[in-house]
C-alpha atoms as a PDB file:
ATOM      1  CA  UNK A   1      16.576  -2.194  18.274  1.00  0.00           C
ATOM      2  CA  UNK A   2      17.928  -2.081  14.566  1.00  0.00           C
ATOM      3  CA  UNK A   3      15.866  -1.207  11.582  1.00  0.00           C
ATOM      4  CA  UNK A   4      17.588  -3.370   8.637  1.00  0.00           C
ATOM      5  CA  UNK A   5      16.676  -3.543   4.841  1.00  0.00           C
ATOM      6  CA  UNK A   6      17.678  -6.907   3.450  1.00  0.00           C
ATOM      7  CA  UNK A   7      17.773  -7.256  -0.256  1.00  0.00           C
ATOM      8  CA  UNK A   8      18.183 -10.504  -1.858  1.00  0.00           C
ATOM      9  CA  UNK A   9      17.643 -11.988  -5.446  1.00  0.00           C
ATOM     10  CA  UNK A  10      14.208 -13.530  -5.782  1.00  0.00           C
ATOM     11  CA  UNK A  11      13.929 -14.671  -9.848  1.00  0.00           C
ATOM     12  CA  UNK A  12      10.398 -14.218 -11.861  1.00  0.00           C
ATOM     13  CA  UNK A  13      10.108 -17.476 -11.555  1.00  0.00           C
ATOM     14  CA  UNK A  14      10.353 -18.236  -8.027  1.00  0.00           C
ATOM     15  CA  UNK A  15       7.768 -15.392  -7.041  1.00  0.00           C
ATOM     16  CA  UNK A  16       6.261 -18.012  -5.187  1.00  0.00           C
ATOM     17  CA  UNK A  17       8.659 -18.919  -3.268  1.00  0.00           C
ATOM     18  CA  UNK A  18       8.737 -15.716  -1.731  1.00  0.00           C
ATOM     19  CA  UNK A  19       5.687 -17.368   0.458  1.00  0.00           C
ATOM     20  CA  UNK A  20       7.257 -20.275   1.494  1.00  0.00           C
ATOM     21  CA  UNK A  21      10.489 -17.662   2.229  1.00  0.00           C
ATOM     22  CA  UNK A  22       8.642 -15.753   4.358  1.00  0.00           C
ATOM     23  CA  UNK A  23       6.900 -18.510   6.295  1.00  0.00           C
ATOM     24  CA  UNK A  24      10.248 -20.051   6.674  1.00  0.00           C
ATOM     25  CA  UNK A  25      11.795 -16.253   8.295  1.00  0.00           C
ATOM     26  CA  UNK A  26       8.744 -15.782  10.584  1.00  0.00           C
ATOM     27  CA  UNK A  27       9.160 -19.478  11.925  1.00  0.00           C
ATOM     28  CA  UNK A  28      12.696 -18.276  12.859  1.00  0.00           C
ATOM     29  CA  UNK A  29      12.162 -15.351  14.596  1.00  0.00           C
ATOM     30  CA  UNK A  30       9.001 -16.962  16.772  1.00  0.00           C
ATOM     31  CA  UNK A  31       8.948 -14.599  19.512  1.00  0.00           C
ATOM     32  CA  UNK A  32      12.947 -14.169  19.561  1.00  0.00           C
ATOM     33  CA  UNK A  33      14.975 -11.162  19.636  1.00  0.00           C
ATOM     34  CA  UNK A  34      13.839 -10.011  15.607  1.00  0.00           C
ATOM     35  CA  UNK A  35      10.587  -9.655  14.063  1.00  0.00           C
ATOM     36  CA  UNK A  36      10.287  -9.303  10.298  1.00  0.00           C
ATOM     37  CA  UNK A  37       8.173  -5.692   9.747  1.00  0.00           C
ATOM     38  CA  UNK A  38       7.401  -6.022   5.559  1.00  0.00           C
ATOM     39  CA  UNK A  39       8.260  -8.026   2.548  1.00  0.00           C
ATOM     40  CA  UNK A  40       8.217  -5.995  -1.038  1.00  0.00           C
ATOM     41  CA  UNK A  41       8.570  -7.818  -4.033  1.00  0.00           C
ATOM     42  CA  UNK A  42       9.619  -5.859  -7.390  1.00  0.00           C
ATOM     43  CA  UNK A  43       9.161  -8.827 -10.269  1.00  0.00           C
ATOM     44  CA  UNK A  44      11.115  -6.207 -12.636  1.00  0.00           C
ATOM     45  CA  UNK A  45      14.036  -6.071 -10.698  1.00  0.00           C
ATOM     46  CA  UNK A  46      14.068  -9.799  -9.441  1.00  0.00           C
ATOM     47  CA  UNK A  47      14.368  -8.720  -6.014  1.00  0.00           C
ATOM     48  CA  UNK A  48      12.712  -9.134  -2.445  1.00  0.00           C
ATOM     49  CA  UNK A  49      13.506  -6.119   0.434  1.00  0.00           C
ATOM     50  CA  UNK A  50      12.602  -8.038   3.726  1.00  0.00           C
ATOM     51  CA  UNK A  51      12.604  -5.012   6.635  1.00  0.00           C
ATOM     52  CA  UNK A  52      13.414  -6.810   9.782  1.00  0.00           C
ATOM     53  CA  UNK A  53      13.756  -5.646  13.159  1.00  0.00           C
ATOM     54  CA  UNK A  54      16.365  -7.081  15.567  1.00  0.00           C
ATOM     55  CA  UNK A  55      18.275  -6.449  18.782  1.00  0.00           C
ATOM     56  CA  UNK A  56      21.436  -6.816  15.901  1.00  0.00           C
ATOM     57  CA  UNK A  57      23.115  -7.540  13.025  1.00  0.00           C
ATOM     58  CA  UNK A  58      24.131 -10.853  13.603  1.00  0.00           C
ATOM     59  CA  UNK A  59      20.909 -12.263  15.092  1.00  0.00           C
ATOM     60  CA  UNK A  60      19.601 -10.952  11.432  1.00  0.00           C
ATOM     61  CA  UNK A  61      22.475 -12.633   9.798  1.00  0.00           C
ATOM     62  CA  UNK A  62      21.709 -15.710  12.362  1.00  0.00           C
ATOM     63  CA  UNK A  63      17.736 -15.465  10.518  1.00  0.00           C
ATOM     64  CA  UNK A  64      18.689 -15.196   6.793  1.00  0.00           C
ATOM     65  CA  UNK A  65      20.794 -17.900   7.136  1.00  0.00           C
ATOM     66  CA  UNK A  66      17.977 -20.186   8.741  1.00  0.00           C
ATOM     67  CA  UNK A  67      15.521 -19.004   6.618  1.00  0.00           C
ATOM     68  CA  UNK A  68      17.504 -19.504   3.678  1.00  0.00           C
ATOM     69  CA  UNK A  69      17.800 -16.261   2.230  1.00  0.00           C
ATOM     70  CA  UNK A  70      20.853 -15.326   0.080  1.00  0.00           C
ATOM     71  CA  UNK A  71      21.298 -11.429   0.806  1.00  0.00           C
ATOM     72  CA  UNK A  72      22.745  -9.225  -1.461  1.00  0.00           C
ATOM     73  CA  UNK A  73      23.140  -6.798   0.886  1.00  0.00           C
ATOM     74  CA  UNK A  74      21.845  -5.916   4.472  1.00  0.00           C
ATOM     75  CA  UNK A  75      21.503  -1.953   5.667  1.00  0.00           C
ATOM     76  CA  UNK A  76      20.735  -0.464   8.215  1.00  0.00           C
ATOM     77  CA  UNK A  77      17.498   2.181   7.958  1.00  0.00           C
ATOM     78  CA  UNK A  78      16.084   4.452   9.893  1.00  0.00           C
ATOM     79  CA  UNK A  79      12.098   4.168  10.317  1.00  0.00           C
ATOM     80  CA  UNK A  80      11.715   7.882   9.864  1.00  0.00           C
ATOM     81  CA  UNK A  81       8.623   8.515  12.047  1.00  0.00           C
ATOM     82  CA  UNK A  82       9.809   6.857  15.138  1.00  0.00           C
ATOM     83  CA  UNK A  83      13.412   8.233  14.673  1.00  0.00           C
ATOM     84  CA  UNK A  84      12.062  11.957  14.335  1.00  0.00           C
ATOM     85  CA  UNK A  85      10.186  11.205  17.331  1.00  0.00           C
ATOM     86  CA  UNK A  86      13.586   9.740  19.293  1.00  0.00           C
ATOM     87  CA  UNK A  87      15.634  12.845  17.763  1.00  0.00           C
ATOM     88  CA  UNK A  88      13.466  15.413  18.279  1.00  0.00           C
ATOM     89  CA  UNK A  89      12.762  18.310  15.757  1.00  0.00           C
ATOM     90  CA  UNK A  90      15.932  18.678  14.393  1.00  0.00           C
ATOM     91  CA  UNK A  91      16.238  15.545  12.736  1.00  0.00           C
ATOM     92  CA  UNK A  92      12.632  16.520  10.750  1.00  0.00           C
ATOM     93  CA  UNK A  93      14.114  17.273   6.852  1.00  0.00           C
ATOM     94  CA  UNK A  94      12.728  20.391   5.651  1.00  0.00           C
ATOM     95  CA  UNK A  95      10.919  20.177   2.477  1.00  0.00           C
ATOM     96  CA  UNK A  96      11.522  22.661   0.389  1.00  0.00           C
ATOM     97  CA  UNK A  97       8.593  23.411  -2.572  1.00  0.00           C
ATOM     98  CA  UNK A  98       9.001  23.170  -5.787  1.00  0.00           C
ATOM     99  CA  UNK A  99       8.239  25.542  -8.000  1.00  0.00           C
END
């Protein structure tokens, strides 16, 4: 399964739509082949991240566009804990202090 970050233009205005947006997404992905994992809202930037997971791209694509979601951009993420676990150690960063 894919981790992607959608990010899509949500205006002060239509905050509340972001509700309706969301109820709208989940009703597409019922118990398909995506599931949508978080919303985030930033009102000072005018933009909505929507993390879904999916068995692909296009079945995301497939949801936006039911959904009605105008994405700026769609990328694909890695959900760190689960990848380190997948990778193994070597894919752990090492954090360096700061001093």
């Amino acid at each position: 399964m894919l981790m992607l970050l959608v990010e899509a233009y949500v205006g002060r205005t239509d905050a509340a739509a972001i509700t309706a947006t969301i109820t709208r997404l989940q009703a597409a992905t019922g118990d398909g082949p995506a599931s949508l994992r978080s919303a985030i809202y930033l009102p000072d930037d005018e933009t909505c991240f929507y993390l879904l997971q999916a068995i692909d791209a296009q079945t995301v694509a497939l949801l936006l566009h039911a959904a009605g979601i105008d994405a700026q951009r769609t990328t694909q993420v890695l959900d760190w804990p689960t990848h380190c676990a997948q990778a193994g150690p070597a894919a752990s960063p090492t954090l360096k202090e700061d001093r």
